[in-house]
Protein backbone atom coordinates (compact mmCIF):
# COMPACT_ATOMS: atom_id res chain seq x y z
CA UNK A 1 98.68 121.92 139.52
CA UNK A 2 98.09 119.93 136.41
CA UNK A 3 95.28 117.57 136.38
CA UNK A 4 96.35 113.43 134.80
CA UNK A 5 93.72 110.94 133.81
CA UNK A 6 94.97 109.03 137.03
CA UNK A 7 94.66 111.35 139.37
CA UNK A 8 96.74 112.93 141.98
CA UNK A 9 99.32 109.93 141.94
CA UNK A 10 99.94 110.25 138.01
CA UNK A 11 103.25 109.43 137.26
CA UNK A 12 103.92 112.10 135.14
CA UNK A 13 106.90 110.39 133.19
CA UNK A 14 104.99 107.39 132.66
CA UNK A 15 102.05 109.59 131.22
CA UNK A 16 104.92 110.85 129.11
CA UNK A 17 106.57 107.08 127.54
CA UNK A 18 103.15 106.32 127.12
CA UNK A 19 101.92 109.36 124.79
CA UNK A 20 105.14 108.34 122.78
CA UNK A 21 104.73 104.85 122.62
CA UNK A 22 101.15 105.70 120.98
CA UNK A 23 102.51 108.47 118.74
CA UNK A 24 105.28 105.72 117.56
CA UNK A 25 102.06 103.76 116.74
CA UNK A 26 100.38 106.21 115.02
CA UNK A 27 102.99 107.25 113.02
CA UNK A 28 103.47 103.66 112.06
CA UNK A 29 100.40 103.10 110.86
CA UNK A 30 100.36 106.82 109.08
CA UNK A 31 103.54 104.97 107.12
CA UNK A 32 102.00 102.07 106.53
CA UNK A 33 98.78 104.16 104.74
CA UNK A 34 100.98 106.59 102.39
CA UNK A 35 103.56 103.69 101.54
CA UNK A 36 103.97 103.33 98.06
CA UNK A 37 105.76 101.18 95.96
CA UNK A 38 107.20 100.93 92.13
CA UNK A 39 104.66 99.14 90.61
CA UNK A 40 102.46 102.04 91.92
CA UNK A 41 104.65 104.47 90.69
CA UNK A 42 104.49 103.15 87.36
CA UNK A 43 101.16 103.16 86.85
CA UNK A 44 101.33 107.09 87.70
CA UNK A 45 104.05 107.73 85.76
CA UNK A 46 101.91 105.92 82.58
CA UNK A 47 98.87 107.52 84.10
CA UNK A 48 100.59 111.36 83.42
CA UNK A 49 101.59 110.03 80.08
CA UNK A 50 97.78 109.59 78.99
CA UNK A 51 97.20 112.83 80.55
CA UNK A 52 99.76 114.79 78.60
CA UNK A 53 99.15 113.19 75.25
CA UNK A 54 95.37 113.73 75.88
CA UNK A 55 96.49 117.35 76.95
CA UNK A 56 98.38 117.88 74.09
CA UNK A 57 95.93 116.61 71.61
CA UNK A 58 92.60 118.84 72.92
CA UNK A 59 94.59 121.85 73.61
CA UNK A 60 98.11 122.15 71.56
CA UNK A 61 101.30 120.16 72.02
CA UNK A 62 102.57 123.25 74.36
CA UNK A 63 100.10 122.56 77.05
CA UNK A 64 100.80 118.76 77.20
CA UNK A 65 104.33 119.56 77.15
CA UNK A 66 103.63 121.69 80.07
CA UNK A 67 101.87 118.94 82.07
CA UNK A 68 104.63 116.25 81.18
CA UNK A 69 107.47 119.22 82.14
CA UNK A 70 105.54 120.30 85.34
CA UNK A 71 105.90 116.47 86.67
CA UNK A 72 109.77 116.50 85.25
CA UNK A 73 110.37 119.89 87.51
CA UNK A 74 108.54 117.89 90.40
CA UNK A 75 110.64 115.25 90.23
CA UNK A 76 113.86 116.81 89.87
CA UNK A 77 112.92 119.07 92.61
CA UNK A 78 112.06 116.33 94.66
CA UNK A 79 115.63 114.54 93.90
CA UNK A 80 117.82 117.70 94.77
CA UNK A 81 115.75 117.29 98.37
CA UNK A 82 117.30 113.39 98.36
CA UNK A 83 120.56 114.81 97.47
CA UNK A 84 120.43 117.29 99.84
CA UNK A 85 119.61 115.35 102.41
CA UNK A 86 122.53 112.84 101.45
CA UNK A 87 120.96 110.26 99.93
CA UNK A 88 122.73 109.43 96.86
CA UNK A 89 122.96 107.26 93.72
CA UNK A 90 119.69 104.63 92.84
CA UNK A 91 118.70 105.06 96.00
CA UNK A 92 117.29 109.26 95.89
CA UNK A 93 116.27 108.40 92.19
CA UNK A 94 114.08 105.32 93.49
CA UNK A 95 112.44 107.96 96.37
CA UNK A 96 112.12 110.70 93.98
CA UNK A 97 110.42 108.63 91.59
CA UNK A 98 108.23 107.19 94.33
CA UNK A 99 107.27 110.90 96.16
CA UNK A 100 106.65 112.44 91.86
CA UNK A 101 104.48 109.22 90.65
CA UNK A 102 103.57 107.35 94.30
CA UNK A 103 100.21 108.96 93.85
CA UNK A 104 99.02 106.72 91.90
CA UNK A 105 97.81 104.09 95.19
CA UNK A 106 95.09 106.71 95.47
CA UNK A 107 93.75 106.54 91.95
């Protein structure tokens, strides 16, 4: 016998639309927290450009190639997922260039 917040006379498929209505909520507001837009994006993508010039200048133009290629990979990596899933054209550049340089809201 399973045991429901509302006792014995829990509807069970009431209990059920209500733990998705809140995890529609949550996952909502989850969105809402790791959105990220292009001005964001940006401002990574000019953040990793510091970082691999100042790379490159402290230790050798190979490592701050290697930081610059290393966010290149990323991003092409993360546009063959777009095309995969069949998002094509502006559209899987603009989310590949969001998921590679989105980061950036955090900084």
């Amino acid at each position: 016998m399973q045991r429901w917040p509302e006792g014995s006379e829990a509807d069970p498929e009431a209990a059920r639309e209500r733990y998705n209505s809140d995890m529609r909520a949550t996952r909502k507001a989850l969105r809402e927290v790791v959105r990220a837009d292009l001005p964001t994006a940006h401002f990574g993508l000019g953040i990793v450009f510091v970082a691999s010039a100042a790379v490159g200048y402290f230790a050798g133009p190979a490592a701050g190639a290697l930081v610059a290629g290393a966010f290149g990979a990323l991003f092409f990596g993360a546009l063959v997922v777009m095309f995969l899933r069949g998002i094509r054209g502006m559209d899987a550049a603009r989310r590949a260039y969001l998921f590679t340089f989105g980061w950036a809201n955090w900084v």
